[in-house]
Protein backbone atom coordinates (compact mmCIF):
# COMPACT_ATOMS: atom_id res chain seq x y z
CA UNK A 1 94.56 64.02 63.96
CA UNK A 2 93.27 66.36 66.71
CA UNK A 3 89.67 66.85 67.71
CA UNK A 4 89.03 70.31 69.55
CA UNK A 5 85.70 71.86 70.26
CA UNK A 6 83.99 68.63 68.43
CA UNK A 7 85.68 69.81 65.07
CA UNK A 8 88.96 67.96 63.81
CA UNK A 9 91.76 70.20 63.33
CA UNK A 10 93.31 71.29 59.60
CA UNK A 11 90.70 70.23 57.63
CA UNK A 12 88.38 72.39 55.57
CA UNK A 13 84.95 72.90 57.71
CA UNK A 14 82.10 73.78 56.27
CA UNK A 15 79.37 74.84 58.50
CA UNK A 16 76.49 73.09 57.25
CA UNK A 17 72.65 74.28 57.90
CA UNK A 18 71.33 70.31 58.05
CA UNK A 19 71.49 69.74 61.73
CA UNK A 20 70.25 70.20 65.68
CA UNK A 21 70.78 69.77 69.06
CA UNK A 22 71.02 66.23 70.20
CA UNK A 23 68.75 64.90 73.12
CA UNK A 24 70.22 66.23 76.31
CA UNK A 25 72.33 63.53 78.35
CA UNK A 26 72.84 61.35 75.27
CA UNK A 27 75.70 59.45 74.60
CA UNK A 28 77.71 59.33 71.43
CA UNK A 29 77.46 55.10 70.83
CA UNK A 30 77.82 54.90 66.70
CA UNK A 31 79.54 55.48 63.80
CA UNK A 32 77.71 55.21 60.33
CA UNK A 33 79.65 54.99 57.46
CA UNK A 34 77.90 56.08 54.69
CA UNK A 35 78.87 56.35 50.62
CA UNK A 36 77.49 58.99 48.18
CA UNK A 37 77.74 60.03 44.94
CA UNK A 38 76.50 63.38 42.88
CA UNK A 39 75.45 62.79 40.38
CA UNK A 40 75.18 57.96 41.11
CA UNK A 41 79.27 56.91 40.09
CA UNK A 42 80.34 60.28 39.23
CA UNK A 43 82.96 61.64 41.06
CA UNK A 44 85.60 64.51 41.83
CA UNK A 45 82.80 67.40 41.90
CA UNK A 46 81.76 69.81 44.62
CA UNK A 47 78.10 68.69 44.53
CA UNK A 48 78.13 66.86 47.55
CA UNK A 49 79.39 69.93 49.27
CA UNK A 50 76.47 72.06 48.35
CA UNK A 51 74.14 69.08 48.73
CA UNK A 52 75.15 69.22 52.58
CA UNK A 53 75.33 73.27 52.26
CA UNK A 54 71.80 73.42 50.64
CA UNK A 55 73.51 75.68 47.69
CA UNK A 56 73.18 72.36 44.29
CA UNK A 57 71.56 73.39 41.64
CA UNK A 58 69.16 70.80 41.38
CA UNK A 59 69.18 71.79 37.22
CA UNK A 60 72.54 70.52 36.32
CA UNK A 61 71.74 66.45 35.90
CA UNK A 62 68.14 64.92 36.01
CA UNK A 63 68.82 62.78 39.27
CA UNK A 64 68.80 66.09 41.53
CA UNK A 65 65.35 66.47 40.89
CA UNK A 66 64.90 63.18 43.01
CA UNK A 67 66.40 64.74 45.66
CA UNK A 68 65.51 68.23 45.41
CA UNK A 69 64.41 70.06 48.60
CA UNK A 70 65.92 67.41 51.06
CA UNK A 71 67.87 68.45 53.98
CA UNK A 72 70.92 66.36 55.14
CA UNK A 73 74.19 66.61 55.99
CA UNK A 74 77.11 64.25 57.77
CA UNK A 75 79.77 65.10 59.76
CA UNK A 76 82.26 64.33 57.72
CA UNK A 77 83.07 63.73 54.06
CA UNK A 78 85.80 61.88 52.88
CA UNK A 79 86.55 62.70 49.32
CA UNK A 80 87.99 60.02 46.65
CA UNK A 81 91.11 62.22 46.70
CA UNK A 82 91.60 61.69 50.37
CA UNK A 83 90.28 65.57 51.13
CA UNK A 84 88.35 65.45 54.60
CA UNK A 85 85.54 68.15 54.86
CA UNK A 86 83.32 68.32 58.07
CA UNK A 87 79.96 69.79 58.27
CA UNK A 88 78.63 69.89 61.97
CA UNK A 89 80.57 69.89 64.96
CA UNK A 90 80.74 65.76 66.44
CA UNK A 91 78.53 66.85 69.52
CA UNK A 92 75.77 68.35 67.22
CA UNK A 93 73.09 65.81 65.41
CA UNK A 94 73.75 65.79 61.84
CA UNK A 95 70.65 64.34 59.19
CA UNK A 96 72.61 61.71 57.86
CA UNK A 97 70.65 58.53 59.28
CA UNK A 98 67.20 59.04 58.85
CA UNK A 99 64.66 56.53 59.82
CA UNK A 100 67.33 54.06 61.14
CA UNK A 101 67.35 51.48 64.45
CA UNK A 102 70.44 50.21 66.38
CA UNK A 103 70.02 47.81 69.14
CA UNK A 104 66.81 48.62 70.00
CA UNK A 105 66.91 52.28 69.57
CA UNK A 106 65.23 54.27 67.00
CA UNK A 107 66.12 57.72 64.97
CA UNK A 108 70.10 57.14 64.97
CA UNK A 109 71.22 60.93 64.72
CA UNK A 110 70.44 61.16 68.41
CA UNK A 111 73.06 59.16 69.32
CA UNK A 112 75.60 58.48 66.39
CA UNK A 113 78.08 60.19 63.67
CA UNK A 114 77.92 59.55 60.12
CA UNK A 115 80.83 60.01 57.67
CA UNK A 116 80.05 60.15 54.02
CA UNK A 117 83.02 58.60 51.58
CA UNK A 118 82.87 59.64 48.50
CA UNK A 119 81.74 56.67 45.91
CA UNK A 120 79.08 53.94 45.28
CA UNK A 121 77.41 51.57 46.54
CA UNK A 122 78.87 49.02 43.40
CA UNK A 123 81.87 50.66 43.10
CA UNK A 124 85.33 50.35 45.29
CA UNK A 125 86.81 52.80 47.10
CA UNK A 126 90.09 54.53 47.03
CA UNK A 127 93.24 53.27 49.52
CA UNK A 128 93.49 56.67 50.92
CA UNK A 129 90.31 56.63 51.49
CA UNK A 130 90.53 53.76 53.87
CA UNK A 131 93.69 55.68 55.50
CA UNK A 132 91.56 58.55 55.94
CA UNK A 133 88.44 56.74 57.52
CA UNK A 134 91.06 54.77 60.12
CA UNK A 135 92.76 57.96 61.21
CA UNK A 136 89.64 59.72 61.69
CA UNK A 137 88.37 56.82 63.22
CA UNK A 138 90.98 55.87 65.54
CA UNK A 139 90.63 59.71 66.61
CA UNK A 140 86.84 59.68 67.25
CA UNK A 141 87.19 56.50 69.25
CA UNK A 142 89.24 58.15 71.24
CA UNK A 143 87.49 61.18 72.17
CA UNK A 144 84.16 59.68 72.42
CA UNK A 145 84.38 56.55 74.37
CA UNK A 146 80.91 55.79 74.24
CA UNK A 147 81.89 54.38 70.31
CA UNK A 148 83.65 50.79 70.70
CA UNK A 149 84.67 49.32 67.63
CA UNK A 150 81.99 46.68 67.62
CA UNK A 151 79.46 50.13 66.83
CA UNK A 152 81.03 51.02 63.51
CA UNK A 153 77.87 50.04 61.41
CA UNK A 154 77.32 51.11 57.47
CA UNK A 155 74.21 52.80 56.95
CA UNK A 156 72.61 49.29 55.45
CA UNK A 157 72.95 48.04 58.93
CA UNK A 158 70.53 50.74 60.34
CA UNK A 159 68.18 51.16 57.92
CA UNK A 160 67.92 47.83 56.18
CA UNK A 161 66.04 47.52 53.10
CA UNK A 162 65.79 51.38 52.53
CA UNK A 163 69.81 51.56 52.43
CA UNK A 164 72.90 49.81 51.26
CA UNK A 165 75.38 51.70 51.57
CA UNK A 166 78.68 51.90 52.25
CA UNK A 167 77.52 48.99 49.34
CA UNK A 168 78.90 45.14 49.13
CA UNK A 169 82.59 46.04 47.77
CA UNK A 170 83.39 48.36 50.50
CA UNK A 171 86.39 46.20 52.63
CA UNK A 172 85.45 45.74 56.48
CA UNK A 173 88.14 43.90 57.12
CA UNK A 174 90.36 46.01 55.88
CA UNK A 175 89.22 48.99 57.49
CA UNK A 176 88.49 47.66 60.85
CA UNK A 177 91.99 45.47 61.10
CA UNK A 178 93.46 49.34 60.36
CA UNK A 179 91.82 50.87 63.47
């Protein structure tokens, strides 16, 4: 995998409204790995793509009125088919944290990038899913060296008590022996 411009190379981008400047002179220090669902444990859809693009038509299942009218995006999606989409550019702050705290700082998207896998909290993810995650990862850590492995945090680990994702069955060890 290639990085150029902040955007990886031959995957589908999709240039996603849900994000801003980061804070001038800050360092990219964390990865968040996130897991999502649209509709909760349904799968193989485009609704997380026009979640992040603003476009889901909030009328198709009852849950999306929960979350009608929010704004967020990550930087990158990886679907349970192994498809990689990115939606902001790595050295742009993407929504995907929210109120969130690590090691002492507050509001995460300053200083982090969040990919999204496709799936549930109580549910376990795909293997080429995991291949996906370690290639991209082993490619971000690379081009921002700011990220040592010991800052790849799931979202629970920022925002504990309002979060848990990746969720319990996602495999650590397996993905962090892999990068």
């Amino acid at each position: 995998m290639e990085i150029k411009n902040h955007i990886l190379q031959d995957i589908k981008f999709l240039k996603s409204p849900n994000f801003n400047e980061r804070p001038i002179n800050i360092e990219i220090n964390l990865l968040v790995i996130h897991s999502i669902s649209l509709p909760p444990k349904k799968y193989n859809t485009d609704h997380i793509e026009k979640f992040f693009m603003n476009e889901l038509d909030c009328r198709l299942d009852d849950f999306y009125k929960e979350i009608d009218g929010l704004k967020v995006s990550s930087h990158v999606l990886i679907k349970r088919t192994g498809e990689i989409i990115q939606f902001v550019p790595f050295n742009k702050r993407a929504w995907h944290a929210g109120v969130s705290i690590y090691k002492g700082r507050d509001d995460c998207n300053d200083f982090s990038i969040g990919i999204e896998l496709e799936g549930s909290e109580d549910d376990i993810f795909e293997d080429i899913q995991y291949e996906k995650l370690s290639q991209i990862t082993e490619t971000l850590l690379q081009e921002y060296t700011g990220i040592s492995k010991e800052d790849i945090k799931g979202h629970s680990d920022i925002a504990p008590g309002r979060k848990t994702d990746p969720g319990i069955l996602f495999d650590w060890d397996r993905y962090l022996s892999n990068v």
